[in-house]
Protein backbone atom coordinates (compact mmCIF):
# COMPACT_ATOMS: atom_id res chain seq x y z
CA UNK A 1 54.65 95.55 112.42
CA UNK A 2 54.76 94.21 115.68
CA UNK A 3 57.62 95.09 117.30
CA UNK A 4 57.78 92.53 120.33
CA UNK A 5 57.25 89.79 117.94
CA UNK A 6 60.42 91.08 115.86
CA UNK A 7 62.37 91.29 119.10
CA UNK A 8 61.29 87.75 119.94
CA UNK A 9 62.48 86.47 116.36
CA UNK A 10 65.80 88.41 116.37
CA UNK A 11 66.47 87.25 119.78
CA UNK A 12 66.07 83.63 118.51
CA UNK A 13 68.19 84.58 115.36
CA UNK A 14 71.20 86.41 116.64
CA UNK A 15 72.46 85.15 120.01
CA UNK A 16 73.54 88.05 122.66
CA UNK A 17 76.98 87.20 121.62
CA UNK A 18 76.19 87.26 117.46
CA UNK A 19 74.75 90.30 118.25
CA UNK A 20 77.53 91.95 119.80
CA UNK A 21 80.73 90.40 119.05
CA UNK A 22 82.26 89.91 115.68
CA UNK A 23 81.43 86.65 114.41
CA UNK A 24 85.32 85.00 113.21
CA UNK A 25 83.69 82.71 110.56
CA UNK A 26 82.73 86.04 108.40
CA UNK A 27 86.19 87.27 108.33
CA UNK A 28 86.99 84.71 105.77
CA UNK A 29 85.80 85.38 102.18
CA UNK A 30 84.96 82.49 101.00
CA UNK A 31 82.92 81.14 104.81
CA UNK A 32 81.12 84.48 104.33
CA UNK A 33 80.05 83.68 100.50
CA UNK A 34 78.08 80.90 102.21
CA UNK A 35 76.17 83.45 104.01
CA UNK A 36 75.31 85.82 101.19
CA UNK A 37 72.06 84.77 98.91
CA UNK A 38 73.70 86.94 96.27
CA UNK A 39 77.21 87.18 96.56
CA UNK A 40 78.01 87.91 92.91
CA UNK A 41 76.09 91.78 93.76
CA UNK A 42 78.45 94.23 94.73
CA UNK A 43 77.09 95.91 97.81
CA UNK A 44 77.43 97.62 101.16
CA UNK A 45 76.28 94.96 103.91
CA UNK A 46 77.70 92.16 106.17
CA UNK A 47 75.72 88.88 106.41
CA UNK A 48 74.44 89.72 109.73
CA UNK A 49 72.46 92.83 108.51
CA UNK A 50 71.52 90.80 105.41
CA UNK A 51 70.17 88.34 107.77
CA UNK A 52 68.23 90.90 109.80
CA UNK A 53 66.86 92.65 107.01
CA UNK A 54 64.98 89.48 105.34
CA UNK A 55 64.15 88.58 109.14
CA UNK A 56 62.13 92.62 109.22
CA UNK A 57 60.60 91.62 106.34
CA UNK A 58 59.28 88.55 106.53
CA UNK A 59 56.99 89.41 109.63
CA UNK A 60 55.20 92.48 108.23
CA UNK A 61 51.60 91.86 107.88
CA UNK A 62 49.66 91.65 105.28
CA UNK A 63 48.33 95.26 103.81
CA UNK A 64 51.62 96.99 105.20
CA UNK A 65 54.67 97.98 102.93
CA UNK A 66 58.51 97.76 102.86
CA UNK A 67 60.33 100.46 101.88
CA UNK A 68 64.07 101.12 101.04
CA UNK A 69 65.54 104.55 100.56
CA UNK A 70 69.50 103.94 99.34
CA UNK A 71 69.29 100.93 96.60
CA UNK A 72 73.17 100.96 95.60
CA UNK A 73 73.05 97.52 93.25
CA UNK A 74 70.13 95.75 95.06
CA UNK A 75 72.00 93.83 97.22
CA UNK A 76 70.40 94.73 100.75
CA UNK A 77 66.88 95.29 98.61
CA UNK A 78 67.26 91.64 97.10
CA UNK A 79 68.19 90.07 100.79
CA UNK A 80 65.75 91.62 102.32
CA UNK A 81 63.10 90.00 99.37
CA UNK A 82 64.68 86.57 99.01
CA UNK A 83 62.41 83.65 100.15
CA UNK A 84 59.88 85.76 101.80
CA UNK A 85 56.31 85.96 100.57
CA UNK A 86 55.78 89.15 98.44
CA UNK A 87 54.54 92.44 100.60
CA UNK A 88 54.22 95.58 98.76
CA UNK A 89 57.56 96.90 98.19
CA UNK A 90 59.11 100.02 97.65
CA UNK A 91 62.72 101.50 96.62
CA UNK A 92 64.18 104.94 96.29
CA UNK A 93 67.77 106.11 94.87
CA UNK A 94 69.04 108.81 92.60
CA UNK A 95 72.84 107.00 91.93
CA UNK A 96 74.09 110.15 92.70
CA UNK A 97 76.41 108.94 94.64
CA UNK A 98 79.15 105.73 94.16
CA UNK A 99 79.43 106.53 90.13
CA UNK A 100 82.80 104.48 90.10
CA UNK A 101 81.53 101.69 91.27
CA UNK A 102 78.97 101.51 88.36
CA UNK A 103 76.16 102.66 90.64
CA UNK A 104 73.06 103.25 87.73
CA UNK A 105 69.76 102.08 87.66
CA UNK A 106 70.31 99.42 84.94
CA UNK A 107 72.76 98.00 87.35
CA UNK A 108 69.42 97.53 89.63
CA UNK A 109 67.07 96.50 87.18
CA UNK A 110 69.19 93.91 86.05
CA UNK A 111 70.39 92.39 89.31
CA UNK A 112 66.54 92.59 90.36
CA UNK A 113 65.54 90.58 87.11
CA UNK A 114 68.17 88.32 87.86
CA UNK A 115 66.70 87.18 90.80
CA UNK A 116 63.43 87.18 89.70
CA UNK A 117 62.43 90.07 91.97
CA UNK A 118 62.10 93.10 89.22
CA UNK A 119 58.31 92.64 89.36
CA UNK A 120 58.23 92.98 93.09
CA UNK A 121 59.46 96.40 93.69
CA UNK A 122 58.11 99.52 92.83
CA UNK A 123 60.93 102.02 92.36
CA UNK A 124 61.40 105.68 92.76
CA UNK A 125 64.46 107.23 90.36
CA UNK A 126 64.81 110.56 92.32
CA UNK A 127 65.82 112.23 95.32
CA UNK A 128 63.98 110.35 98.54
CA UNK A 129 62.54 113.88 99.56
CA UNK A 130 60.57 113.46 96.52
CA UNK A 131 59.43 109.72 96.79
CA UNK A 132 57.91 110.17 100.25
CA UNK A 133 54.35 111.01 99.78
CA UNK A 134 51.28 109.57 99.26
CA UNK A 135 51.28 109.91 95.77
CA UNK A 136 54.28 107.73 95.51
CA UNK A 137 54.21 105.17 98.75
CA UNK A 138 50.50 104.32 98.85
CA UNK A 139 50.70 101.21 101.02
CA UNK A 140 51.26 102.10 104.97
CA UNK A 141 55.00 101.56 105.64
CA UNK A 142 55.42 98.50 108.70
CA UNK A 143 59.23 98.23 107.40
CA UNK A 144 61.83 101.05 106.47
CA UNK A 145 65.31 100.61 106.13
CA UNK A 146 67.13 103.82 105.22
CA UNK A 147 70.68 103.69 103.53
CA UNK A 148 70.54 106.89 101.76
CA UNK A 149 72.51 110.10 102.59
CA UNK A 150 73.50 110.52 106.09
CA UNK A 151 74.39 113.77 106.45
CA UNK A 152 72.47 115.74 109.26
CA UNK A 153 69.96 117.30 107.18
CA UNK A 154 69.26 114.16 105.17
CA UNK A 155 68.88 112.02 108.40
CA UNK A 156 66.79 114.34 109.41
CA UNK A 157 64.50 114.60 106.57
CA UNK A 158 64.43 110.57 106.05
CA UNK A 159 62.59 110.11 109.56
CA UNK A 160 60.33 113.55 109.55
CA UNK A 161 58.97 112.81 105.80
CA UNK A 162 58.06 109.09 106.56
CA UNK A 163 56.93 109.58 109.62
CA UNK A 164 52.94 110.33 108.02
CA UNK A 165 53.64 106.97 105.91
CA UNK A 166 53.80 104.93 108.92
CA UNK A 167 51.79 102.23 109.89
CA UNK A 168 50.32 102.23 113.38
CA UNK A 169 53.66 100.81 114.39
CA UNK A 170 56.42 100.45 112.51
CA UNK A 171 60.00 99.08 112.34
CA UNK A 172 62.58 101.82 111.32
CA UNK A 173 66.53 100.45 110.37
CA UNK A 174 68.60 103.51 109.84
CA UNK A 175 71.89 101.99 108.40
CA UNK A 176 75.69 104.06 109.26
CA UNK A 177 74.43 104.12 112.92
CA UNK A 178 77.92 104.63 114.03
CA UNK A 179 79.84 108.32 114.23
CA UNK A 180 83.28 108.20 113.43
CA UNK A 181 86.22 109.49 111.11
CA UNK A 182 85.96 106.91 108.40
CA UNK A 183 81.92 107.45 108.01
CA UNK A 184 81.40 111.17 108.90
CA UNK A 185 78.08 110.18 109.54
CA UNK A 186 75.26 111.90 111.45
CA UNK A 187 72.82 109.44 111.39
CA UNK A 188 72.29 108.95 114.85
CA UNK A 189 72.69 112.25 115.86
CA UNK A 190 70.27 113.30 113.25
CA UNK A 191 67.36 110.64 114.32
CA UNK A 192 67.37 110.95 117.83
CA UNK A 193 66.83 114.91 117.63
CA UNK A 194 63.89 113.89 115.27
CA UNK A 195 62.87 111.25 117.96
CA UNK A 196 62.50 113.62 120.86
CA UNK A 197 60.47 116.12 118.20
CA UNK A 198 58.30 114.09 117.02
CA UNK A 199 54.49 113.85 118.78
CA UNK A 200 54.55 110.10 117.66
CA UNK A 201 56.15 107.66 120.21
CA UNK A 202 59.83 106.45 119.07
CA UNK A 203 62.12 104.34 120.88
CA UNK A 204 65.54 102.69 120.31
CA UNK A 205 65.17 98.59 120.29
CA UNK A 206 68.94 98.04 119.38
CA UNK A 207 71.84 99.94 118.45
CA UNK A 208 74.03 96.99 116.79
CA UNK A 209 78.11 97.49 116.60
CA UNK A 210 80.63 97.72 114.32
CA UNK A 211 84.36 98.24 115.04
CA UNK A 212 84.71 100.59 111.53
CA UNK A 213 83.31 101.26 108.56
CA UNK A 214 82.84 97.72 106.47
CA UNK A 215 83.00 95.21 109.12
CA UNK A 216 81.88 92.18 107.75
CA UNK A 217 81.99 90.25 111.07
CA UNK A 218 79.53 92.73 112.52
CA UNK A 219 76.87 95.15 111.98
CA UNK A 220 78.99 97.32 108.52
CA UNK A 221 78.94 100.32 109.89
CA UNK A 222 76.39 99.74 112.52
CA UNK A 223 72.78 99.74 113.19
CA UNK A 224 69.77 101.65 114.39
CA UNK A 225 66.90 100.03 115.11
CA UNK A 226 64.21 101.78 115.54
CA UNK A 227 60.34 101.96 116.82
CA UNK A 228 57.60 103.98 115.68
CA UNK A 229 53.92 104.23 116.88
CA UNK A 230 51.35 106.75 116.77
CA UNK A 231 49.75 106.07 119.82
């Protein structure tokens, strides 16, 4: 994916102060049901990332794969698809986690077919470690948008296994971006050390805000946006 042309696009998308100032129209429940293209999905995700997701999509080339690691219902996975012409998709969970909130794969599968999108993603049931190889992400990977565990080791492990599934450059959204009390996550923290490890180049496009963890008006529970290229 090319990264300057995403820049461009999100630049034209989210002004500098959508992009870093809580937007008052999404506070409302009902205004923000107007920015949702599936509202009835439970999920984890404020209209802006929604927004940005199908945006990362919709400008990978043709040959080069999406990938999701951290499915929860579908509704970041069926955002990210709707309206955009198909790319080679892939999806990874294990609904380990969020088992009260009827987090299963049939939950998936039939919020997918719903929206006429279960033929257009080739899922993983499993733990991600597992799903990223060749053997099971055979397209090169220009998108990846990681939601899954974001404990150190986890974080860790999401951007060291990809890394060979790359394309030549790719786009990298790590989700829970910001380190606080009511996340406990390590997600920066975790990618940055993997960032300065690496012998691939990396570099941080955006880090996008949230004021906690759920802000609808912003970024959730804030953003990483990512580079990757191996030259």
């Amino acid at each position: 994916m090319n990264h300057a042309l995403f820049l461009e696009r999100f630049q034209q998308r989210f002004s500098p102060a959508v992009a870093s100032q809580p937007s008052p129209a999404l506070e409302d429940p009902e205004l923000r049901r107007l920015f949702d293209p599936c509202p009835e999905v439970q999920g984890m995700s404020s209209p802006k990332k929604l927004r940005l997701l199908n945006l990362a999509y919709g400008l990978l080339p043709p040959g080069e794969a999406w990938l999701e690691i951290g499915t929860f219902h579908g509704k970041s996975l069926i955002a990210t698809l709707a309206g955009q012409p198909a790319r080679p998709c892939y999806a990874c969970d294990d609904f380990s986690q969020f088992g009260d909130h009827g987090n299963t794969l049939a939950t998936l599968r039939a919020n997918l077919a719903a929206h006429q999108l279960a033929d257009r993603v080739n899922f993983f049931h499993g733990d991600f470690r597992r799903c990223l190889t060749e053997q099971h992400v055979y397209h090169p990977v220009g998108g990846y948008f990681f939601d899954g565990p974001h404990d150190y080791a986890s974080q860790y492990d999401a951007l060291r296994l990809v890394e060979p599934l790359l394309a030549d450059e790719a786009l990298v959204i790590v989700d829970d971006w910001r380190r606080a009390d009511d996340s406990g996550s390590e997600a920066k923290a975790a990618s940055e050390d993997w960032m300065a490890r690496s012998t691939r180049r990396w570099r941080t496009l955006m880090e996008l805000p949230a004021r906690y963890n759920g802000d609808q008006a912003m970024w959730w529970n804030g953003l990483g946006v990512l580079w990757c290229s191996k030259s």
